[in-house]
N, C-alpha and C. Protein backbone atom coordinates (compact mmCIF):
# COMPACT_ATOMS: atom_id res chain seq x y z
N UNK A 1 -123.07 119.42 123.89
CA UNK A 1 -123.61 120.48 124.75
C UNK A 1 -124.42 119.84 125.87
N UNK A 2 -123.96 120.34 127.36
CA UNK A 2 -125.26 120.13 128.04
C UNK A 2 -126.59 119.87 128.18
N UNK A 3 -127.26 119.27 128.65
CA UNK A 3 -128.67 119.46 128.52
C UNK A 3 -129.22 120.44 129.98
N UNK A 4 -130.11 121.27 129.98
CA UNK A 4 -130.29 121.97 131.00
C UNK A 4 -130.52 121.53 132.30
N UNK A 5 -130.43 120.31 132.26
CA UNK A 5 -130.71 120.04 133.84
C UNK A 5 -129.62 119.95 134.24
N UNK A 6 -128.55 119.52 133.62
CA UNK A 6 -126.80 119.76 133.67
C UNK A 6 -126.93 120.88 134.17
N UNK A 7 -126.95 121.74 133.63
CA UNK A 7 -126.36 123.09 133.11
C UNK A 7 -127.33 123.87 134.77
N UNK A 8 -128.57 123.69 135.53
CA UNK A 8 -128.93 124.03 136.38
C UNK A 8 -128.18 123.44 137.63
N UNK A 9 -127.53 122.17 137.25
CA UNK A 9 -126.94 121.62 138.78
C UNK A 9 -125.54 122.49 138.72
N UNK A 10 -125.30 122.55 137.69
CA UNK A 10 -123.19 123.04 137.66
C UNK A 10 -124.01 124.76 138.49
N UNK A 11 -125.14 125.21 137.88
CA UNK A 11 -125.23 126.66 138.32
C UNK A 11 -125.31 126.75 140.05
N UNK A 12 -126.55 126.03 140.35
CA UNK A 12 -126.92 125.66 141.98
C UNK A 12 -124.86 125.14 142.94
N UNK A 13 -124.62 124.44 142.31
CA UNK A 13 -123.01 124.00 142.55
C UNK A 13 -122.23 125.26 143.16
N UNK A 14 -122.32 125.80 142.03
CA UNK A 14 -121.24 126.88 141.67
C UNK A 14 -121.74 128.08 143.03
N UNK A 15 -123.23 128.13 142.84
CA UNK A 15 -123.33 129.43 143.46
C UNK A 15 -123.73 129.13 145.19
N UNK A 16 -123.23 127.55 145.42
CA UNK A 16 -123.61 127.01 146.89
C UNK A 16 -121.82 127.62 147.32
N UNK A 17 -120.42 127.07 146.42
CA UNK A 17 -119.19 127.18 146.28
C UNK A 17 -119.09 129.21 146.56
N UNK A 18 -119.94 129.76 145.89
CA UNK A 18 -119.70 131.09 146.03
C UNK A 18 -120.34 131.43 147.49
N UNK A 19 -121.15 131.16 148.13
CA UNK A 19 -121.49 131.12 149.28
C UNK A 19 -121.11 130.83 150.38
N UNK A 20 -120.25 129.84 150.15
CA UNK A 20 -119.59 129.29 151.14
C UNK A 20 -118.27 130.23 151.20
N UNK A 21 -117.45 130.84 150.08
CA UNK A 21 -116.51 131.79 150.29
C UNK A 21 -116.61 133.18 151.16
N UNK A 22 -117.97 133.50 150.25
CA UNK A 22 -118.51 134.67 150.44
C UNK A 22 -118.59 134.42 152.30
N UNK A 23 -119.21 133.74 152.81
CA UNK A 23 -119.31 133.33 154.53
C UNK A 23 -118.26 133.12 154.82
N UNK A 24 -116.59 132.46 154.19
CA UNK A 24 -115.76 132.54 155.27
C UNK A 24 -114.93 134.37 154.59
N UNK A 25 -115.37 134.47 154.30
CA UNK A 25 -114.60 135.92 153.84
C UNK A 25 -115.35 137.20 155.10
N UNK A 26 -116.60 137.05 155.35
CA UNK A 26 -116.88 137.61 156.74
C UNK A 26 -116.72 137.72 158.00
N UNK A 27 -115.53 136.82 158.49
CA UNK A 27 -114.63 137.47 159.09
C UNK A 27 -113.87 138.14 159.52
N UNK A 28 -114.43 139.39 159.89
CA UNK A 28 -113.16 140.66 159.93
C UNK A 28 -112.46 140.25 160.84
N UNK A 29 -111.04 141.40 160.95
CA UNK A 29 -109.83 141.55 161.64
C UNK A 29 -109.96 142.76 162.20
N UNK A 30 -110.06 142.50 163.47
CA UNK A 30 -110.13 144.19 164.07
C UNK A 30 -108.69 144.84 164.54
N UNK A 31 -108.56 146.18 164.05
CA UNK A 31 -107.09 146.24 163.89
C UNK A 31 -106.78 146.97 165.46
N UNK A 32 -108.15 147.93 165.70
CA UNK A 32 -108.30 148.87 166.80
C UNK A 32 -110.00 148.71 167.19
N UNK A 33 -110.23 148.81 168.63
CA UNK A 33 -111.62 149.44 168.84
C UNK A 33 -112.60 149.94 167.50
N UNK A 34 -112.11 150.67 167.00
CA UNK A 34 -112.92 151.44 165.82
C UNK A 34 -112.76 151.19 164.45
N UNK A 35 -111.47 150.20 164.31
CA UNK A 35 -111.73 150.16 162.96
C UNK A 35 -111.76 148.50 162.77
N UNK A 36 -112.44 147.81 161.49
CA UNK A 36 -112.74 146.70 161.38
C UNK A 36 -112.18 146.15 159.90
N UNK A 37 -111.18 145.99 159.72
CA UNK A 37 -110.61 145.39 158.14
C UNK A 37 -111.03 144.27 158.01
N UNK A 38 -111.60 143.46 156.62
CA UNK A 38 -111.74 142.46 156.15
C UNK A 38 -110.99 142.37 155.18
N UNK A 39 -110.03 141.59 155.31
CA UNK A 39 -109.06 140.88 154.21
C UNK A 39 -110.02 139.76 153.59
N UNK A 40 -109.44 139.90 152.24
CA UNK A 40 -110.12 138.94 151.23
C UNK A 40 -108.57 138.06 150.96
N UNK A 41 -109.65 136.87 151.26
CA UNK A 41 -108.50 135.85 150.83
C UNK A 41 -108.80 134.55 149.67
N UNK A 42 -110.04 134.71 149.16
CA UNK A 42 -110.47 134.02 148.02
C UNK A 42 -110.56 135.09 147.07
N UNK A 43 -110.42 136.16 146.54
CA UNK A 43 -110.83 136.86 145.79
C UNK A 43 -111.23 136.56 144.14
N UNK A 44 -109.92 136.01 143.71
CA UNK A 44 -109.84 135.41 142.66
C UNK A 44 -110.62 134.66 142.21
N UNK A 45 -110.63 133.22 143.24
CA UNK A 45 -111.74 132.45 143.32
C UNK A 45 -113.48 132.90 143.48
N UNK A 46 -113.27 133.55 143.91
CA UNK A 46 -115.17 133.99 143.91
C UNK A 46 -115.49 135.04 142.51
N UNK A 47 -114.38 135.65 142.38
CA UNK A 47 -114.31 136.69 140.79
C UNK A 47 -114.61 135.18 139.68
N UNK A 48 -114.36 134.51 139.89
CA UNK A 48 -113.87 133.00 138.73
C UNK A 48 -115.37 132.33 139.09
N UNK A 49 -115.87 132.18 140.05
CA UNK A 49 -117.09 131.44 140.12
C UNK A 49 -118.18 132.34 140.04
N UNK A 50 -118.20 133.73 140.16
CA UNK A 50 -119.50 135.17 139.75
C UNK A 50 -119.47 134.91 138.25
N UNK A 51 -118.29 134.74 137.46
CA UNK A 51 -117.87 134.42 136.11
C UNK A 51 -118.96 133.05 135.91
N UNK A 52 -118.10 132.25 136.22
CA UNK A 52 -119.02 131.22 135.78
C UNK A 52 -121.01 131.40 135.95
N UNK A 53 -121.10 131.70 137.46
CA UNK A 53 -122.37 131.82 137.57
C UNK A 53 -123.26 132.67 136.49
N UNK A 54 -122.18 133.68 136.23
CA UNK A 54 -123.08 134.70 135.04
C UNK A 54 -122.97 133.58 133.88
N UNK A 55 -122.12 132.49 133.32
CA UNK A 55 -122.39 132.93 131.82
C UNK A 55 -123.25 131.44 131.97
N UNK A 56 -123.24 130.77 133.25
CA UNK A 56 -124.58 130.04 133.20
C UNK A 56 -126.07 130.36 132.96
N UNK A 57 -125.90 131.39 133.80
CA UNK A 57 -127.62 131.90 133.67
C UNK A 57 -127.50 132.22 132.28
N UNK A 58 -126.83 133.01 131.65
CA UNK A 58 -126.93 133.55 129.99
C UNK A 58 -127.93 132.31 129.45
N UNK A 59 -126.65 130.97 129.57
CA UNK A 59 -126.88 129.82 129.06
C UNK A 59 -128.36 129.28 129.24
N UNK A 60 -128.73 129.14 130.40
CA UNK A 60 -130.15 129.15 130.61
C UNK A 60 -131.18 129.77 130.30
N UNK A 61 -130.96 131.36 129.89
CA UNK A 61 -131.89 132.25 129.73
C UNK A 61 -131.85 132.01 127.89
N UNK A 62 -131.14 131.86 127.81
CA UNK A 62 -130.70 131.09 126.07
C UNK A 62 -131.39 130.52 126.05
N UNK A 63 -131.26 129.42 126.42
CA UNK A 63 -132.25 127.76 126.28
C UNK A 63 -133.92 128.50 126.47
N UNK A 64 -134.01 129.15 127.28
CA UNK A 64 -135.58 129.23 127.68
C UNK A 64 -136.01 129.93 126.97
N UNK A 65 -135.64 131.13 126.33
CA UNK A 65 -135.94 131.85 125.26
C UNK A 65 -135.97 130.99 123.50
N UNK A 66 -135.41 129.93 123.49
CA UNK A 66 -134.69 129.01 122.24
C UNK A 66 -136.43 128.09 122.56
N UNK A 67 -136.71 128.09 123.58
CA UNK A 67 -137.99 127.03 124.14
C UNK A 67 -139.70 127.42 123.71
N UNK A 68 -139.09 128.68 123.95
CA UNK A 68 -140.24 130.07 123.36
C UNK A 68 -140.81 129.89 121.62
């Protein structure tokens, strides 16, 4: 098993990786004057790293409560 300072860099990692999607995914496509579509083109990928990010923190909030 990890030790938590692991387990805080993979989280900080992960959620710099979700950030960086999340910013190129804000690019809209303007189709007309009035309307503004944003196509998602990582979707999967950022659904897969919110995943990970959640069951890190669990993991952490585990440990810190286990510390208690």
């Amino acid at each position: 098993m990890s030790n938590k300072h692991e387990i805080e860099e993979e989280l900080a990692q992960a959620e710099s990786q979700l950030a960086t999607l999340c910013q190129s995914e804000q690019h809209p496509v303007a189709d007309s004057a009035e309307t503004v579509t944003i196509q998602p083109t990582c979707g999967e990928q950022m659904t897969s790293l919110r995943e990970e990010c959640s069951q890190l923190r669990i993991i952490l909030e585990a440990m810190e409560a286990s510390e208690d």
